[in-house]
N, C-alpha and C. Protein backbone atom coordinates (compact mmCIF):
# COMPACT_ATOMS: atom_id res chain seq x y z
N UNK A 1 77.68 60.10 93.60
CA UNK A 1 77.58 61.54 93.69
C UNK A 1 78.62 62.20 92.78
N UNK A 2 79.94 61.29 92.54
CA UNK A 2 80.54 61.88 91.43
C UNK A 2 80.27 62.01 90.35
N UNK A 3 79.61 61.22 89.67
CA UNK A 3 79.34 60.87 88.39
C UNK A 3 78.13 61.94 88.45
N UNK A 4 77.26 62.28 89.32
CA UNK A 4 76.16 63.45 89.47
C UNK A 4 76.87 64.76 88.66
N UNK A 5 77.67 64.69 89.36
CA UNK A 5 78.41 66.23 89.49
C UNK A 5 79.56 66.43 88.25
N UNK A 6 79.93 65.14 87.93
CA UNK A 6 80.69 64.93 86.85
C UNK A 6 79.92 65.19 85.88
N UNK A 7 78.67 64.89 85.50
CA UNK A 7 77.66 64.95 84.24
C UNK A 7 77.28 66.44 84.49
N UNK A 8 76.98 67.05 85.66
CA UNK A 8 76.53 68.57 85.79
C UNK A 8 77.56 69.24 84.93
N UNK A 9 78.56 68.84 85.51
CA UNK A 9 80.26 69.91 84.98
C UNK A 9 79.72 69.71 83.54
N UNK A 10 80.07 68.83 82.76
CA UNK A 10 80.10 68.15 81.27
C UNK A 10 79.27 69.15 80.86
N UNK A 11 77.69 68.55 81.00
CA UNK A 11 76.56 69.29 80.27
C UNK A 11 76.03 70.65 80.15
N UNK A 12 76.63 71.34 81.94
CA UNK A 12 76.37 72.31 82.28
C UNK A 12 74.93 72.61 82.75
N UNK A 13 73.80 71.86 82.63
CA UNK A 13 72.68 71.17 83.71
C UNK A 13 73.02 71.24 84.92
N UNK A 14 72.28 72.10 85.46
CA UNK A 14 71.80 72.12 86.98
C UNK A 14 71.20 70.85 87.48
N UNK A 15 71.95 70.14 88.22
CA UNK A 15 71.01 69.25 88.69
C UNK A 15 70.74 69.94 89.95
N UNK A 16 69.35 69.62 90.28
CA UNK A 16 68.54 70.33 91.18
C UNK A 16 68.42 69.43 92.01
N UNK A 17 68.71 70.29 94.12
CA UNK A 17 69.15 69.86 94.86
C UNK A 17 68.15 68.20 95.84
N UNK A 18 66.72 68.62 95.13
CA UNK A 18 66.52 67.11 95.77
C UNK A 18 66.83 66.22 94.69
N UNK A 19 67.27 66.18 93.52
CA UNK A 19 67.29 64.81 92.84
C UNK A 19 68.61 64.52 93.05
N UNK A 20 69.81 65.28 93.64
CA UNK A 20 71.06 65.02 94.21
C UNK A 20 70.95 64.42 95.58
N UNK A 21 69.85 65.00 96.44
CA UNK A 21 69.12 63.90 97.67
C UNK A 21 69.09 62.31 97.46
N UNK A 22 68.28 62.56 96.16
CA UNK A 22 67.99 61.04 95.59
C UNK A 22 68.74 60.22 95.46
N UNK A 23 69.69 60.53 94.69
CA UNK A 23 71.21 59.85 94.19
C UNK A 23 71.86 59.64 95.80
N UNK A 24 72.06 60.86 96.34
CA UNK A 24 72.56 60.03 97.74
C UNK A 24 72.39 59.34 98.04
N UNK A 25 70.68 59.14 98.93
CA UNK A 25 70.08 58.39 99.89
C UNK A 25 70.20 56.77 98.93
N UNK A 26 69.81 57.18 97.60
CA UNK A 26 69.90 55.79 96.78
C UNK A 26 71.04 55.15 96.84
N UNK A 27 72.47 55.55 97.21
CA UNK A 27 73.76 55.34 96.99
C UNK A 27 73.88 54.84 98.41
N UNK A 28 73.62 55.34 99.46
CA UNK A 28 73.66 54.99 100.63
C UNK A 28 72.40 53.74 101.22
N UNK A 29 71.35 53.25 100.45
CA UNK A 29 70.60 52.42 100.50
C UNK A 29 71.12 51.29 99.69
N UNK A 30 71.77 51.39 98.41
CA UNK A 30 72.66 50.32 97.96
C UNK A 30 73.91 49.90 98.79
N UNK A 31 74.80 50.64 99.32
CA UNK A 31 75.66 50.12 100.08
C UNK A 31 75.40 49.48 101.31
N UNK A 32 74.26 49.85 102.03
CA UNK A 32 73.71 49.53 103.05
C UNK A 32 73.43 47.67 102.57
N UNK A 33 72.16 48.06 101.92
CA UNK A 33 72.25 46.24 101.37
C UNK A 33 73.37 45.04 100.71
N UNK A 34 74.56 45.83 100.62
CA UNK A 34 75.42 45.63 99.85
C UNK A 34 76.13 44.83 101.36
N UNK A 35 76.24 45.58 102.23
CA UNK A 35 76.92 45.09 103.40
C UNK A 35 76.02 44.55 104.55
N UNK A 36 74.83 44.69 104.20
CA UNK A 36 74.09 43.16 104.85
C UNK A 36 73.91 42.21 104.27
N UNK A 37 74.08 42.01 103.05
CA UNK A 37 74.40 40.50 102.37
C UNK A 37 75.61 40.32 102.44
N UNK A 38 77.00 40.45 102.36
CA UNK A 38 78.30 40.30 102.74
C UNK A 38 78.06 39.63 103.77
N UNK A 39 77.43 40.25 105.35
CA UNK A 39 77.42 40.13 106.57
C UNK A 39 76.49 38.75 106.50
N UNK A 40 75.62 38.34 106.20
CA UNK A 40 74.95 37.15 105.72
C UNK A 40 75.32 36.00 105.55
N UNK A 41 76.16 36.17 104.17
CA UNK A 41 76.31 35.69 103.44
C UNK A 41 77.57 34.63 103.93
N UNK A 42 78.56 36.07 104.28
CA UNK A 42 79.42 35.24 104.49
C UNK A 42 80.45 35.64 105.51
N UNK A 43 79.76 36.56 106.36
CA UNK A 43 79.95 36.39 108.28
C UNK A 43 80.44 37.93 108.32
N UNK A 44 81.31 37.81 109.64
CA UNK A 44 82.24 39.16 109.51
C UNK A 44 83.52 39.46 108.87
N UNK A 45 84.01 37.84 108.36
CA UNK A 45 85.51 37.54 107.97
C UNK A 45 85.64 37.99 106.53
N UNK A 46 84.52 38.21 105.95
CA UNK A 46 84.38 38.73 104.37
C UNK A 46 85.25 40.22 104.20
N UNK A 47 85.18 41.33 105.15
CA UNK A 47 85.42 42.22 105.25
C UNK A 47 85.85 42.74 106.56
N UNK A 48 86.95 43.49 106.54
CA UNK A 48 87.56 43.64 108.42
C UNK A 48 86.24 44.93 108.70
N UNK A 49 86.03 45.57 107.85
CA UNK A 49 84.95 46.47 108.40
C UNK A 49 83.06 46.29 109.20
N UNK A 50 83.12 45.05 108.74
CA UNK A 50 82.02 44.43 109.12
C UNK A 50 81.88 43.85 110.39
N UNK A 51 83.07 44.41 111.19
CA UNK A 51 82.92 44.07 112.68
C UNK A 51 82.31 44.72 113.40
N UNK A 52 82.53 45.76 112.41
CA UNK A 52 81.76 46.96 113.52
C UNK A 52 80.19 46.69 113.09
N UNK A 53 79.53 46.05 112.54
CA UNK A 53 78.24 46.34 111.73
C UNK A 53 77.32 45.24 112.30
N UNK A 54 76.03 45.32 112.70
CA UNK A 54 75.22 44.51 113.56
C UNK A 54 74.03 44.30 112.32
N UNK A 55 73.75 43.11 112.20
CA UNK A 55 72.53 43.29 111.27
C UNK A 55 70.95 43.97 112.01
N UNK A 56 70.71 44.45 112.41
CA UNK A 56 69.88 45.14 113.48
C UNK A 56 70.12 46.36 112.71
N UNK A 57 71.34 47.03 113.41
CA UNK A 57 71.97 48.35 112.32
C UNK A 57 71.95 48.57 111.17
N UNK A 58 72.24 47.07 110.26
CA UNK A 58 71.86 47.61 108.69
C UNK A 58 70.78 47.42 108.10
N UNK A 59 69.67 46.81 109.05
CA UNK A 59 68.44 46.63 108.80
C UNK A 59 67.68 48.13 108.78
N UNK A 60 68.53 48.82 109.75
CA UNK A 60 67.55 49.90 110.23
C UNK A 60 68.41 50.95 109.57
N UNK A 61 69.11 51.06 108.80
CA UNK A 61 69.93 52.02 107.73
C UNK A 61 69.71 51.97 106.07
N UNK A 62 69.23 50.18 106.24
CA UNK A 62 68.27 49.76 105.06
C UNK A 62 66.83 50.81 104.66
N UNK A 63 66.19 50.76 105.85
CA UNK A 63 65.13 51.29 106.08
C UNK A 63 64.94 52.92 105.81
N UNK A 64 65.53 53.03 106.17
CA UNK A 64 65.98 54.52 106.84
C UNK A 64 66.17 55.59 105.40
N UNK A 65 67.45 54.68 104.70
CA UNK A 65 68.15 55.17 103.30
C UNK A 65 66.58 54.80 102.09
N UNK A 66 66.15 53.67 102.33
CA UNK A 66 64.99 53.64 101.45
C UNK A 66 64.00 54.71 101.43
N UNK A 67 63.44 55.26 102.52
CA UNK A 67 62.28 55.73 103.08
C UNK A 67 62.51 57.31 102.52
N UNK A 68 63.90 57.47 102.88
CA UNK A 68 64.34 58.72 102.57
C UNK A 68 64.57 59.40 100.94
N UNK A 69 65.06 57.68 100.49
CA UNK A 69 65.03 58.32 98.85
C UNK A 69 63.52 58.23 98.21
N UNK A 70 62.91 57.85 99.02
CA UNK A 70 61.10 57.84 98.32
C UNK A 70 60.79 59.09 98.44
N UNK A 71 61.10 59.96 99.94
CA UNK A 71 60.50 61.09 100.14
C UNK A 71 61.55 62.10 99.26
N UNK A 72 62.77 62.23 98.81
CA UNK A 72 63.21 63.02 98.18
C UNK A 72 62.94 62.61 96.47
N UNK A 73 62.56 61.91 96.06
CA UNK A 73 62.35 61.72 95.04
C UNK A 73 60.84 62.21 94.26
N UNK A 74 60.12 61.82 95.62
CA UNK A 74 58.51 62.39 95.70
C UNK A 74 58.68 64.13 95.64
N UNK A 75 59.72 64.25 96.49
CA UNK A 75 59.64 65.84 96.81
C UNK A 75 60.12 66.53 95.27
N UNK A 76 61.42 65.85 94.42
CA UNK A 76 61.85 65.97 93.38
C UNK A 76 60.78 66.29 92.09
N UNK A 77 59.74 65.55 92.65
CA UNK A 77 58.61 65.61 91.46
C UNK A 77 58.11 66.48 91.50
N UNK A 78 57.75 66.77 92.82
CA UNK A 78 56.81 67.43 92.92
C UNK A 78 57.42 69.18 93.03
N UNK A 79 58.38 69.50 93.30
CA UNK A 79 58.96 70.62 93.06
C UNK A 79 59.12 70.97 91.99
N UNK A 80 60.00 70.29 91.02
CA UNK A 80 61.20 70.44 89.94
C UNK A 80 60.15 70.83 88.92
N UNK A 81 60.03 71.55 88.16
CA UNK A 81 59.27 71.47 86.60
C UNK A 81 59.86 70.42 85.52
N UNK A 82 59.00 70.49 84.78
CA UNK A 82 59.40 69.25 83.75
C UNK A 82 60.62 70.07 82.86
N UNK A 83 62.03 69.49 82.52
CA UNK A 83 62.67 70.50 81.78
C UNK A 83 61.88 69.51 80.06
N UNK A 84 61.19 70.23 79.93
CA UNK A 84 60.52 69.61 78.31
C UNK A 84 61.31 70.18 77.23
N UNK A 85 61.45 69.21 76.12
CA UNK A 85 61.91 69.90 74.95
C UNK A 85 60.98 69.79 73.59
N UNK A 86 61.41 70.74 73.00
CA UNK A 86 60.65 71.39 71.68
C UNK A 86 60.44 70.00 70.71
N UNK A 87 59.34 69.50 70.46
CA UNK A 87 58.91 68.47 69.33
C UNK A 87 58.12 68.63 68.49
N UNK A 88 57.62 68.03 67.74
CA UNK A 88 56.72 68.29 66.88
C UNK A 88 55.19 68.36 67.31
N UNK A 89 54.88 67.45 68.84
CA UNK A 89 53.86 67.14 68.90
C UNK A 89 53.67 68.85 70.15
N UNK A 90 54.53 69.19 70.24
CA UNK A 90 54.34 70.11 71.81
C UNK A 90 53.49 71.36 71.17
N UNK A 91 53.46 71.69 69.80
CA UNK A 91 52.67 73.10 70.00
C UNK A 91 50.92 72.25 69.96
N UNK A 92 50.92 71.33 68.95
CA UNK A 92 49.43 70.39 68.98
C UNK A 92 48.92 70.31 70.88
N UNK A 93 50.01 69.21 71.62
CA UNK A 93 49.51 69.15 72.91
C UNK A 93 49.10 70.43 73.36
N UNK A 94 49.77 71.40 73.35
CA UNK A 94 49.61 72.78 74.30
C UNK A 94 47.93 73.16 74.22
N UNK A 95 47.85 73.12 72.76
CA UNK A 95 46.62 73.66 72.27
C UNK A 95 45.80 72.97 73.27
N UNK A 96 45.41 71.63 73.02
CA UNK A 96 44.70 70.31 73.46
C UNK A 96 44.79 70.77 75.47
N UNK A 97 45.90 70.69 76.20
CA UNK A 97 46.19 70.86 77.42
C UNK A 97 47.33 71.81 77.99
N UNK A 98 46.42 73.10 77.39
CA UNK A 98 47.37 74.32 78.04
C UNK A 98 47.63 74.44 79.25
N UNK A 99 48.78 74.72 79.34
CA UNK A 99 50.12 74.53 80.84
C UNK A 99 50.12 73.09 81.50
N UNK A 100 50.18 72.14 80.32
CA UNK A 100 50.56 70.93 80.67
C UNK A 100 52.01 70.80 81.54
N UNK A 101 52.97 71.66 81.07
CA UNK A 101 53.95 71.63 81.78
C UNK A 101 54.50 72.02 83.12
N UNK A 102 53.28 72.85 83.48
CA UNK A 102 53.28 73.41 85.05
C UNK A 102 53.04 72.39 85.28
N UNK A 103 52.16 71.32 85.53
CA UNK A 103 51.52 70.61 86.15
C UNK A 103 52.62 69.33 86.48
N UNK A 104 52.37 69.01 87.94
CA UNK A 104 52.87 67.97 88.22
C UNK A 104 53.04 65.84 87.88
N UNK A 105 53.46 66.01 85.87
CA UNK A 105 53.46 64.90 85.67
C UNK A 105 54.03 64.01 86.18
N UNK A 106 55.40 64.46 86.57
CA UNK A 106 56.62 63.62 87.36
C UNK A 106 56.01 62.59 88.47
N UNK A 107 54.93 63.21 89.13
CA UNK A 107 54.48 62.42 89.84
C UNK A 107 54.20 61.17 90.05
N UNK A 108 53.53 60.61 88.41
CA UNK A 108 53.09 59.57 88.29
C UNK A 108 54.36 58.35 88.35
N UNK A 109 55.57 58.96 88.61
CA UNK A 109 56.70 58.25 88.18
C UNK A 109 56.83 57.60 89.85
N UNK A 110 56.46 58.27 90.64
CA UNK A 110 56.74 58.21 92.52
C UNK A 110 56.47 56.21 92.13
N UNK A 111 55.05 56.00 92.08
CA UNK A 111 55.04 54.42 92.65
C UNK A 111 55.98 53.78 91.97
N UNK A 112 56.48 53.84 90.88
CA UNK A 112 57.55 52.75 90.07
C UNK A 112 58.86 53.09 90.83
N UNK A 113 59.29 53.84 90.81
CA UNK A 113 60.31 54.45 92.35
C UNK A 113 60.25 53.37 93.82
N UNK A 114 58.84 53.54 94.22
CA UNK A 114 58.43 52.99 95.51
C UNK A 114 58.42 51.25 95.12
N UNK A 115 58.28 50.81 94.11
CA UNK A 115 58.26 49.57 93.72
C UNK A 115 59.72 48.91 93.74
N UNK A 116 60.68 49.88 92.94
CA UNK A 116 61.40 49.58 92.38
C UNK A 116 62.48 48.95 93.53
N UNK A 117 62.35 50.16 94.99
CA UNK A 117 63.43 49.70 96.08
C UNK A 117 62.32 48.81 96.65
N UNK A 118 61.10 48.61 96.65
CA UNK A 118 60.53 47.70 97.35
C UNK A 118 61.03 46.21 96.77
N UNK A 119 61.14 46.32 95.31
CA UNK A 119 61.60 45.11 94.71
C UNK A 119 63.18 44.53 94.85
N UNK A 120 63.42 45.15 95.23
CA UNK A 120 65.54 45.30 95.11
C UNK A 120 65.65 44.68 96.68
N UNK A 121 64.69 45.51 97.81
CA UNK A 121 64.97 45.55 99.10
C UNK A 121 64.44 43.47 99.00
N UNK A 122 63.59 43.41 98.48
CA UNK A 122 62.53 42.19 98.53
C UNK A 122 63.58 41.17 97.73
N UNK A 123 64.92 41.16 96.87
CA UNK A 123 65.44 40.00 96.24
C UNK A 123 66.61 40.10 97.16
N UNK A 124 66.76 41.03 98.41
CA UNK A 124 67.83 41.48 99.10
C UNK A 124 67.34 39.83 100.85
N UNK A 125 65.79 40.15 101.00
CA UNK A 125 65.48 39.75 102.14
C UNK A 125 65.79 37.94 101.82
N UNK A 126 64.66 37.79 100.58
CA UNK A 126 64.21 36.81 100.36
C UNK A 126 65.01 35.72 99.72
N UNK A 127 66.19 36.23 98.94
CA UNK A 127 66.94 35.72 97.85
C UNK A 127 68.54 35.81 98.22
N UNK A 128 68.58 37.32 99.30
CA UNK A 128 69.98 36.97 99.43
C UNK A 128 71.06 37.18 98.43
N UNK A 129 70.58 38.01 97.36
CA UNK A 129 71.54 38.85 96.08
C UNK A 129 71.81 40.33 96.11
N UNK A 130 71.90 39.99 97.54
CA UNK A 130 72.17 42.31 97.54
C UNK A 130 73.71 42.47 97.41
N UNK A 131 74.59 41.31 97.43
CA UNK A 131 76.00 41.89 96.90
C UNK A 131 76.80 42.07 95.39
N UNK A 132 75.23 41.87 94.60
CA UNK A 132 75.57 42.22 93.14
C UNK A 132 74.77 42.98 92.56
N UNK A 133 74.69 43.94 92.95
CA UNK A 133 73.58 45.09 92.24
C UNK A 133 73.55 45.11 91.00
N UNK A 134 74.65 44.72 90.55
CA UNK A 134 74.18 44.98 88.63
C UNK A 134 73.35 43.63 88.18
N UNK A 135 73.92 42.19 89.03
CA UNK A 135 73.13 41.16 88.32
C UNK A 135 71.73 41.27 88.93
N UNK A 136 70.83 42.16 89.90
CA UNK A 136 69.57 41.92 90.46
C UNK A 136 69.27 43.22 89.25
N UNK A 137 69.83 43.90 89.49
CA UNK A 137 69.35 45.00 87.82
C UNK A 137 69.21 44.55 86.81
N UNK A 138 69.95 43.31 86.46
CA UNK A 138 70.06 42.91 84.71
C UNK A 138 69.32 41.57 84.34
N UNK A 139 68.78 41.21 85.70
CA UNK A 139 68.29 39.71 85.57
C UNK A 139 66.84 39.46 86.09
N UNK A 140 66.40 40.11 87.03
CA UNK A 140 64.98 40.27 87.62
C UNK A 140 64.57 40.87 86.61
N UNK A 141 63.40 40.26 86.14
CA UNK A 141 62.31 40.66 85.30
C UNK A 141 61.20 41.71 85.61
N UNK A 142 60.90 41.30 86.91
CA UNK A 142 60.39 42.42 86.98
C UNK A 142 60.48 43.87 87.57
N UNK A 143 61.79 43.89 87.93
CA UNK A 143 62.68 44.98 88.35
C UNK A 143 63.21 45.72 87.05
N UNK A 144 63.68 45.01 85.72
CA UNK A 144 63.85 45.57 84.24
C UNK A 144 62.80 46.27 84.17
N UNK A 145 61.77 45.53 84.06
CA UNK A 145 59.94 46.15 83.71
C UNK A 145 59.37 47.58 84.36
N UNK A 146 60.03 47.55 85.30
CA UNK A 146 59.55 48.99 86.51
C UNK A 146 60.47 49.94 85.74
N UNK A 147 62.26 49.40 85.96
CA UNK A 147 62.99 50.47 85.07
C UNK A 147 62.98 51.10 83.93
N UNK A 148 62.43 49.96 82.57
CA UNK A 148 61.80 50.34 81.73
C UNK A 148 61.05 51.75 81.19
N UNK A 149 59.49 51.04 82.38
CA UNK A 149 58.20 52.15 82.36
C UNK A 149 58.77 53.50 82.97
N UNK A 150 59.43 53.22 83.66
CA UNK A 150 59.70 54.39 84.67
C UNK A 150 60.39 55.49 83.11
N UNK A 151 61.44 55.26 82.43
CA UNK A 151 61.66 55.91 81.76
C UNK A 151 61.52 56.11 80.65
N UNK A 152 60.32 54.93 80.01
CA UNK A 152 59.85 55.40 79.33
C UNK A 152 58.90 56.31 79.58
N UNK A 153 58.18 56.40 80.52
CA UNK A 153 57.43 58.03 81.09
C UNK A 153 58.02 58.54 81.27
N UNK A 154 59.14 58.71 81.82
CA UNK A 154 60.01 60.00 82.39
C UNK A 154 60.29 60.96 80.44
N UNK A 155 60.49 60.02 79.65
CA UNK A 155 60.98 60.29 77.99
C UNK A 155 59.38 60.95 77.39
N UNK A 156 58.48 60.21 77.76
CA UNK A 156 57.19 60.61 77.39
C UNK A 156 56.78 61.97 77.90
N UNK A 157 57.35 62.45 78.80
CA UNK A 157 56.95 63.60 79.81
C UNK A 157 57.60 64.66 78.94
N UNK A 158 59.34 64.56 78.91
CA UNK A 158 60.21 65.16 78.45
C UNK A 158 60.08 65.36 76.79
N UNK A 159 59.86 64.44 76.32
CA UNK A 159 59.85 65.05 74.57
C UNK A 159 58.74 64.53 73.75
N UNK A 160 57.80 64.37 74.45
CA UNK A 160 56.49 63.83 73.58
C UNK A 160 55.51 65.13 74.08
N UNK A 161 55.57 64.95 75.23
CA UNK A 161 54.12 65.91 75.82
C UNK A 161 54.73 66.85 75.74
């Protein structure tokens, strides 16, 4: 959430209040898995704070933090307008699909979103790597592949169309 607010200050971009939802619930769904693989992995003695923590509880905070950044992220789309910028191709498109930009493209971005924690939550259950978030980011193939598409549409939305 700092680094949110740190890049707002910088750029002077509004970030708009559900995609700051997003970043939460997402921040709070990584730590969540972060401290049920610890707890797993390698008991309560890994961390004095993990005494207090029941895997029951972070199963259901797992859940909870996921579910929530789907619906603010969905909601993100579907509110926010596209902030588009000026290209070469945008006065051609307009012609072709006038008020392309009202329209809710962002949307199409929701399932790679819904994939993406389905895939993270899924190398978390099955694999047992939720206490290194950067190596399940930099090494799952097909978790790269979702991140990828995801922004390469999000880029396609923003300065092509």
């Amino acid at each position: 959430m700092i680094r949110a607010f740190a890049g707002e200050v910088v750029t002077g971009y509004h970030i708009p209040i559900w995609l700051l939802l997003t970043i939460f619930f997402i921040s709070l769904f990584m730590a969540a898995i972060k401290r049920q693989a610890e707890l797993v992995s390698h008991g309560r003695e890994a961390r004095a704070s993990l005494v207090h923590y029941q895997p029951h509880f972070l199963d259901f905070l797992t859940y909870t933090f996921a579910t929530a950044t789907m619906i603010a992220y969905a909601t993100y789309t579907y509110v926010e307008k596209i902030p588009q910028a000026k290209t070469i191709f945008t006065d051609k498109f307009s012609k072709w699909a006038p008020g392309f930009e009202a329209r809710k493209w962002m949307m199409i971005t929701v399932p790679l979103v819904v994939y993406g924690l389905s895939r993270y939550a899924q190398l978390l259950y099955e694999k047992a790597e939720g206490e290194r978030p950067e190596k399940i980011i930099t090494t799952d193939i097909p978790l790269i592949v979702t991140i990828f598409l995801w922004g390469l549409i999000i880029i396609g939305l923003i300065y092509v169309f």
